[in-house]
PDB file of N, CA and C in Angstrom:
ATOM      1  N   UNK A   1      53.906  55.152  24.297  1.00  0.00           N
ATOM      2  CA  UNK A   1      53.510  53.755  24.393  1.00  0.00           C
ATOM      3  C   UNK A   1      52.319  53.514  23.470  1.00  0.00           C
ATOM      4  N   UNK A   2      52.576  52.777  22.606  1.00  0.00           N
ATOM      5  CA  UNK A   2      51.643  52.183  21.432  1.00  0.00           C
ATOM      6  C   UNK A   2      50.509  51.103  22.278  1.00  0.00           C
ATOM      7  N   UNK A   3      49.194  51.162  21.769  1.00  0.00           N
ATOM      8  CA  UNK A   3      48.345  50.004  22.059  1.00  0.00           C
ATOM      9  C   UNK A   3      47.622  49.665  20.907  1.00  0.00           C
ATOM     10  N   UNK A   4      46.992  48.649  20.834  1.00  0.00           N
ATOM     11  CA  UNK A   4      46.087  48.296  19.793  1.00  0.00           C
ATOM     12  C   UNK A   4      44.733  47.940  19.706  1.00  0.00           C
ATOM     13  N   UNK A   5      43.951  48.490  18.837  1.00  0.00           N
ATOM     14  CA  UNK A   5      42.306  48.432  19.393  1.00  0.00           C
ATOM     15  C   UNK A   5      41.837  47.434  18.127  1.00  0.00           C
ATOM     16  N   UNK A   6      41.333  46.655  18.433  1.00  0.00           N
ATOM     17  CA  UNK A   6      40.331  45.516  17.327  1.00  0.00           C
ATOM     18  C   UNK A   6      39.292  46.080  17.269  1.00  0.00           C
ATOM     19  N   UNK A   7      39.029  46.286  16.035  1.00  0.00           N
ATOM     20  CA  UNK A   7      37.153  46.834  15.475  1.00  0.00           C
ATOM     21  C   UNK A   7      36.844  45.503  15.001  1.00  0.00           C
ATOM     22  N   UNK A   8      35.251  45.831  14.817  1.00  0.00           N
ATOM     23  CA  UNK A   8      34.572  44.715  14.165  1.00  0.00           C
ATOM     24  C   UNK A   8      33.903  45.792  13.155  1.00  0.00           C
ATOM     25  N   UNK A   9      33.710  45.644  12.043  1.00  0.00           N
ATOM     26  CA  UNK A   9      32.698  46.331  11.336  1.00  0.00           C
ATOM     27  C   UNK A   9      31.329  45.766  11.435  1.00  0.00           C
ATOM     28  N   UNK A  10      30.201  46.729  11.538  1.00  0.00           N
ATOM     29  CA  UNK A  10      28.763  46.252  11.624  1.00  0.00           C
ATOM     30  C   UNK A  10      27.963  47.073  10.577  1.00  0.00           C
ATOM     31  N   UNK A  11      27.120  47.233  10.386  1.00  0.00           N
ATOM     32  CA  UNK A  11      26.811  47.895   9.202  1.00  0.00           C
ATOM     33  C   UNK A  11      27.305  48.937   8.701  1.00  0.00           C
ATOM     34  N   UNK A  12      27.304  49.017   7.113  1.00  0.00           N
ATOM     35  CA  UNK A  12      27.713  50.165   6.435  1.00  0.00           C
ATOM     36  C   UNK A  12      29.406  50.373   6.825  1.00  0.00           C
ATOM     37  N   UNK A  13      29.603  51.329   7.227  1.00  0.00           N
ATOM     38  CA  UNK A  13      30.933  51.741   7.610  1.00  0.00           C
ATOM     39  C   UNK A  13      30.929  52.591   9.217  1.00  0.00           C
ATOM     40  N   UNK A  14      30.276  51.921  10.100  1.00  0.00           N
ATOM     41  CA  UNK A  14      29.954  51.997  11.641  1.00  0.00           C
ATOM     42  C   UNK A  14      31.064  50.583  12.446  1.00  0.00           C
ATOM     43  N   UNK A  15      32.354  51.284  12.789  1.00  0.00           N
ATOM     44  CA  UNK A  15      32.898  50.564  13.065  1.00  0.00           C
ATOM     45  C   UNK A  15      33.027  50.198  14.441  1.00  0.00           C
ATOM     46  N   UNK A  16      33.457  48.844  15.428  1.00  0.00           N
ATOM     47  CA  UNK A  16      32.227  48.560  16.835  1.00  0.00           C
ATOM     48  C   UNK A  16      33.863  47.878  17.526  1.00  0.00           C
ATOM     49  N   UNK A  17      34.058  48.083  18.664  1.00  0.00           N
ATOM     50  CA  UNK A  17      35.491  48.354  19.355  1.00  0.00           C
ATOM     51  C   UNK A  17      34.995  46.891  20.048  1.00  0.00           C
ATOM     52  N   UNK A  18      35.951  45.914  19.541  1.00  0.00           N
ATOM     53  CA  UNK A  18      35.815  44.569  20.508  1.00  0.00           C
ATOM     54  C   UNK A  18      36.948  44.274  21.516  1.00  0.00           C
ATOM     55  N   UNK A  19      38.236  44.764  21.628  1.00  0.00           N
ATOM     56  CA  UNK A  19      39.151  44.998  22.574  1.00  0.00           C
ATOM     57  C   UNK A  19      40.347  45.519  22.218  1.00  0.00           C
ATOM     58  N   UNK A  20      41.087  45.812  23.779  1.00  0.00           N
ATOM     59  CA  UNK A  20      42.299  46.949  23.189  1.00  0.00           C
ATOM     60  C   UNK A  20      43.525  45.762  24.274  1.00  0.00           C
ATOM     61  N   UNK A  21      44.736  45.731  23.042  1.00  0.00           N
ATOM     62  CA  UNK A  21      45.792  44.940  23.462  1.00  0.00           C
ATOM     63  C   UNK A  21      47.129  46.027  23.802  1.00  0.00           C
ATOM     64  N   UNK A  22      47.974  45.801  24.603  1.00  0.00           N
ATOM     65  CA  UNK A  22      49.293  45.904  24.953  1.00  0.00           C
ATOM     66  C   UNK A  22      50.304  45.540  23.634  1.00  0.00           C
ATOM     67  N   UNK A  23      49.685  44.318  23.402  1.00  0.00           N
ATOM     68  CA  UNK A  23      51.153  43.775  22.168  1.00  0.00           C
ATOM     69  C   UNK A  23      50.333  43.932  21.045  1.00  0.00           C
ATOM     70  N   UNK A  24      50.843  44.096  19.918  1.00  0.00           N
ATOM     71  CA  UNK A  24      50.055  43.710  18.385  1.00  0.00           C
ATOM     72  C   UNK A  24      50.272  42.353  18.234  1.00  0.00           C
ATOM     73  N   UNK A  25      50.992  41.466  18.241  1.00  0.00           N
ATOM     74  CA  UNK A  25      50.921  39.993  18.295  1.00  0.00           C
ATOM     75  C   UNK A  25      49.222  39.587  18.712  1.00  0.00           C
ATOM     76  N   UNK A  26      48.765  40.200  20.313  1.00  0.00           N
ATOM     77  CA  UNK A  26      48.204  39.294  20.702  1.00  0.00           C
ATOM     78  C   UNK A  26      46.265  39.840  19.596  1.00  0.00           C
ATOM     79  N   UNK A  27      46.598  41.081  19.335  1.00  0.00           N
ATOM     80  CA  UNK A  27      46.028  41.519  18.661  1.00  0.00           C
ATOM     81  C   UNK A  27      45.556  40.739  17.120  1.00  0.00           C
ATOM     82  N   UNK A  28      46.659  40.441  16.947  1.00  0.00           N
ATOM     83  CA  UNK A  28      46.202  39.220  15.338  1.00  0.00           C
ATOM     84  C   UNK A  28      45.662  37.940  15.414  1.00  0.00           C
ATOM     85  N   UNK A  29      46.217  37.798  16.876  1.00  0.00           N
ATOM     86  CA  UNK A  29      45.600  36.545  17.258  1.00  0.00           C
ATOM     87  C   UNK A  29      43.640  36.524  16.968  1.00  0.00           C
ATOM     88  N   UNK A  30      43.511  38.052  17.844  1.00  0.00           N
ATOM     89  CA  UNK A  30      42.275  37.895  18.056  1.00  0.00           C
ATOM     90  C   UNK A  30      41.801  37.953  17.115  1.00  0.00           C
ATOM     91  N   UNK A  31      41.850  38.351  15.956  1.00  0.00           N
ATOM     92  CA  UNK A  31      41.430  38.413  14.358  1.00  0.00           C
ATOM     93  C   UNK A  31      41.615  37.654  13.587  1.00  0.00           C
ATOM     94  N   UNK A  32      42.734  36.722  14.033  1.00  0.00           N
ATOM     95  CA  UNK A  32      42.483  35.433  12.886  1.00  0.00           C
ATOM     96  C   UNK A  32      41.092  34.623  13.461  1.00  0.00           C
ATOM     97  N   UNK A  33      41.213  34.821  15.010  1.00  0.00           N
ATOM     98  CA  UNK A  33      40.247  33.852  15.337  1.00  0.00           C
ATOM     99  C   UNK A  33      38.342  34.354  15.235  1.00  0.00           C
ATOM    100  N   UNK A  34      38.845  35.392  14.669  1.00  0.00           N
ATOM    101  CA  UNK A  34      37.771  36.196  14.397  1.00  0.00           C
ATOM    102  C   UNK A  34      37.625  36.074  12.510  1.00  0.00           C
ATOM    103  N   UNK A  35      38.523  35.863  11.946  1.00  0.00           N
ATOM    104  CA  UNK A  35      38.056  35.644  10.527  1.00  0.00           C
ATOM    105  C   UNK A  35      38.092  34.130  10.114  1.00  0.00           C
ATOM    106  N   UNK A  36      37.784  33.412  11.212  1.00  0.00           N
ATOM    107  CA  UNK A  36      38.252  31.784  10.716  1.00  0.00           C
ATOM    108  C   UNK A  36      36.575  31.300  11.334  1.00  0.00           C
ATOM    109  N   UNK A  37      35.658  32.514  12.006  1.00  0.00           N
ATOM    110  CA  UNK A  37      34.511  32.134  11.968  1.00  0.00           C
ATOM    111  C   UNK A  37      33.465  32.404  10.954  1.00  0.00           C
ATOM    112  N   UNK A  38      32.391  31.119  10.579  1.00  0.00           N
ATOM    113  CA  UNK A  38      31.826  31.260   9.508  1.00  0.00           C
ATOM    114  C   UNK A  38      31.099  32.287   9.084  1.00  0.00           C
ATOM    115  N   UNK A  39      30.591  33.012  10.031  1.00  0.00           N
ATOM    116  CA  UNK A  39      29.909  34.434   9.756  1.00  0.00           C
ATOM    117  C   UNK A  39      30.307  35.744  10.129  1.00  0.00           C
ATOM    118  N   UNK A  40      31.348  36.293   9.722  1.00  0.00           N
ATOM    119  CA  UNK A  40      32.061  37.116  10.594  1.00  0.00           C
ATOM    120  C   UNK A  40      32.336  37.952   9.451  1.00  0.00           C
ATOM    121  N   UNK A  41      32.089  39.486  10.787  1.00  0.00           N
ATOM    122  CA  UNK A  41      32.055  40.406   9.623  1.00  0.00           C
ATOM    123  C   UNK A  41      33.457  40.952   9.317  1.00  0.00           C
ATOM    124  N   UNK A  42      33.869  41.970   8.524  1.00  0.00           N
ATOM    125  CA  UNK A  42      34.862  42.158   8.890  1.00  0.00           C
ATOM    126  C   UNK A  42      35.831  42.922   9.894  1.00  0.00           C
ATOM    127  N   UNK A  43      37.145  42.497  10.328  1.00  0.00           N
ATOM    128  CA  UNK A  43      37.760  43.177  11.522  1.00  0.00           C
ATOM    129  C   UNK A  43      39.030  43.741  10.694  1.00  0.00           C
ATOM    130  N   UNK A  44      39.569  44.735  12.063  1.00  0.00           N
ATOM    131  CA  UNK A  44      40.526  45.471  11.863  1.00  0.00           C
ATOM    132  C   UNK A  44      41.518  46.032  12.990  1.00  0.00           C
ATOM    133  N   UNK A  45      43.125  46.339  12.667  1.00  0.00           N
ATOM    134  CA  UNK A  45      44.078  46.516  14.168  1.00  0.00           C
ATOM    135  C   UNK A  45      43.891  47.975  13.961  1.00  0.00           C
ATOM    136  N   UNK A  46      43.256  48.693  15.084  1.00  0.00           N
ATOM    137  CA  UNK A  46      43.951  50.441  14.919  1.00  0.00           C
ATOM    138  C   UNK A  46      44.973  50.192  15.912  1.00  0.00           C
ATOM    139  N   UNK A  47      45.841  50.911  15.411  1.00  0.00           N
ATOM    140  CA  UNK A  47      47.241  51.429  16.251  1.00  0.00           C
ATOM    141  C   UNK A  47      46.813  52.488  16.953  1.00  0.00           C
ATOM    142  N   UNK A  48      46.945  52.812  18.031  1.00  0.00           N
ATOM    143  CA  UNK A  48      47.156  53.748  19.074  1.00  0.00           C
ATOM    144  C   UNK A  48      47.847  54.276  20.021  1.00  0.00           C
ATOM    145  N   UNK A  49      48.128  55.667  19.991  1.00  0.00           N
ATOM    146  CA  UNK A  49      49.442  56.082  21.422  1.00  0.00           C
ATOM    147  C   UNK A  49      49.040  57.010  22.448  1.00  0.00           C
ATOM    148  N   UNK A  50      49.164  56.917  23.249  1.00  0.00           N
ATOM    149  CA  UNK A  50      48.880  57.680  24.843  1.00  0.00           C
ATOM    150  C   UNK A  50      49.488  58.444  24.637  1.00  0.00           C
ATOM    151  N   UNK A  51      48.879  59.931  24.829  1.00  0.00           N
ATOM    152  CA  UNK A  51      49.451  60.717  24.780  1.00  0.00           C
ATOM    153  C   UNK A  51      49.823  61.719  26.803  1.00  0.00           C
ATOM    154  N   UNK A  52      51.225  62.279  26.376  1.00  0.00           N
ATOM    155  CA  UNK A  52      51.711  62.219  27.777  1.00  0.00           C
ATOM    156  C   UNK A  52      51.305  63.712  27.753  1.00  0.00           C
ATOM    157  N   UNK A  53      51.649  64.059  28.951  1.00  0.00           N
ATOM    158  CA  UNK A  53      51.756  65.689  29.545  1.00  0.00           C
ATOM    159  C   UNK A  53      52.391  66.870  29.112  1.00  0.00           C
ATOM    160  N   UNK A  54      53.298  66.418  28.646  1.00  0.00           N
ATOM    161  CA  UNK A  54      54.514  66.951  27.810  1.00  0.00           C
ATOM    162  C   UNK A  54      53.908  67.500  26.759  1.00  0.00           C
ATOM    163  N   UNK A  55      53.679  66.490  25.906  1.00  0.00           N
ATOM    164  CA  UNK A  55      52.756  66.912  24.571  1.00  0.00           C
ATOM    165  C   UNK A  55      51.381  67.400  24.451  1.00  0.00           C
ATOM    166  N   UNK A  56      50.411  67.092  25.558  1.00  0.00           N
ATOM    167  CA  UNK A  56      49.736  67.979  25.812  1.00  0.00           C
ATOM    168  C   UNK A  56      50.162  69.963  26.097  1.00  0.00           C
ATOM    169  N   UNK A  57      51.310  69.632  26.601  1.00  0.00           N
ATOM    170  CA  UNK A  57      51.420  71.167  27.136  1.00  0.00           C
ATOM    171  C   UNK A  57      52.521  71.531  25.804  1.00  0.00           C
ATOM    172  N   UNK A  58      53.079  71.211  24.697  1.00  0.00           N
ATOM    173  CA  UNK A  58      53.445  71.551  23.860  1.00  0.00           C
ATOM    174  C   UNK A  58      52.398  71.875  22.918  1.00  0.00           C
ATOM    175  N   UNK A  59      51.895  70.939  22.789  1.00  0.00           N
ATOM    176  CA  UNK A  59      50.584  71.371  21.913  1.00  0.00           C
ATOM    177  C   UNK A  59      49.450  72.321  22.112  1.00  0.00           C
ATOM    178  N   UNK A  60      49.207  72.804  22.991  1.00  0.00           N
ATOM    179  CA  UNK A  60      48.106  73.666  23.741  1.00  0.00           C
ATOM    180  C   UNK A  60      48.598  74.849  24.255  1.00  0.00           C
ATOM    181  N   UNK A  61      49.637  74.560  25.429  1.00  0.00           N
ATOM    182  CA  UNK A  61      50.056  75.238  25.818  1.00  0.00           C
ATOM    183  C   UNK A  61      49.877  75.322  27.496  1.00  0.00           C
ATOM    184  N   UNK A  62      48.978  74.296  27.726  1.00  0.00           N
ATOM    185  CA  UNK A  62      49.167  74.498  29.099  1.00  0.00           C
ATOM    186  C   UNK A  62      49.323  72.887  29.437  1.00  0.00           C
ATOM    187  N   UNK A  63      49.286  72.673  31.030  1.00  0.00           N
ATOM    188  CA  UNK A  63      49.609  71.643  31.602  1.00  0.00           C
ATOM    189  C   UNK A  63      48.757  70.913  32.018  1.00  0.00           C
ATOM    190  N   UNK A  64      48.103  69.695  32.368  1.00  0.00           N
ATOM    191  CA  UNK A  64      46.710  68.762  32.962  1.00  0.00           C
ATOM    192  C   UNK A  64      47.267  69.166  34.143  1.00  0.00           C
TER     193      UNK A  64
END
């Protein structure tokens, strides 16, 4: 299961987590309405996936 996290950039290249969505739709939303303000720095969608049990214990080798 995919989610999506909105950054804001704040100085330099220190990037600052303003919320995490279910859909990517609702995700662009929040960024247009975030680049349609006059002082706004810039934003960005990270994609993200939960990782399950399964793949924990494939990858490692043991189980949570």
């Amino acid at each position: 299961m995919n989610f999506y996290e909105v950054q804001e950039q704040w100085n330099n290249l220190h990037w600052h987590t303003v919320a995490f969505f279910k859909k990517e739709s609702d995700a662009e939303k929040l960024v247009s309405m975030y680049e349609s303000r006059s002082s706004s720095y810039p934003v960005r969608i990270v994609e993200n996936k939960f990782t399950s049990a399964k793949e924990l214990k494939e990858k490692f080798g043991y189980s949570v």
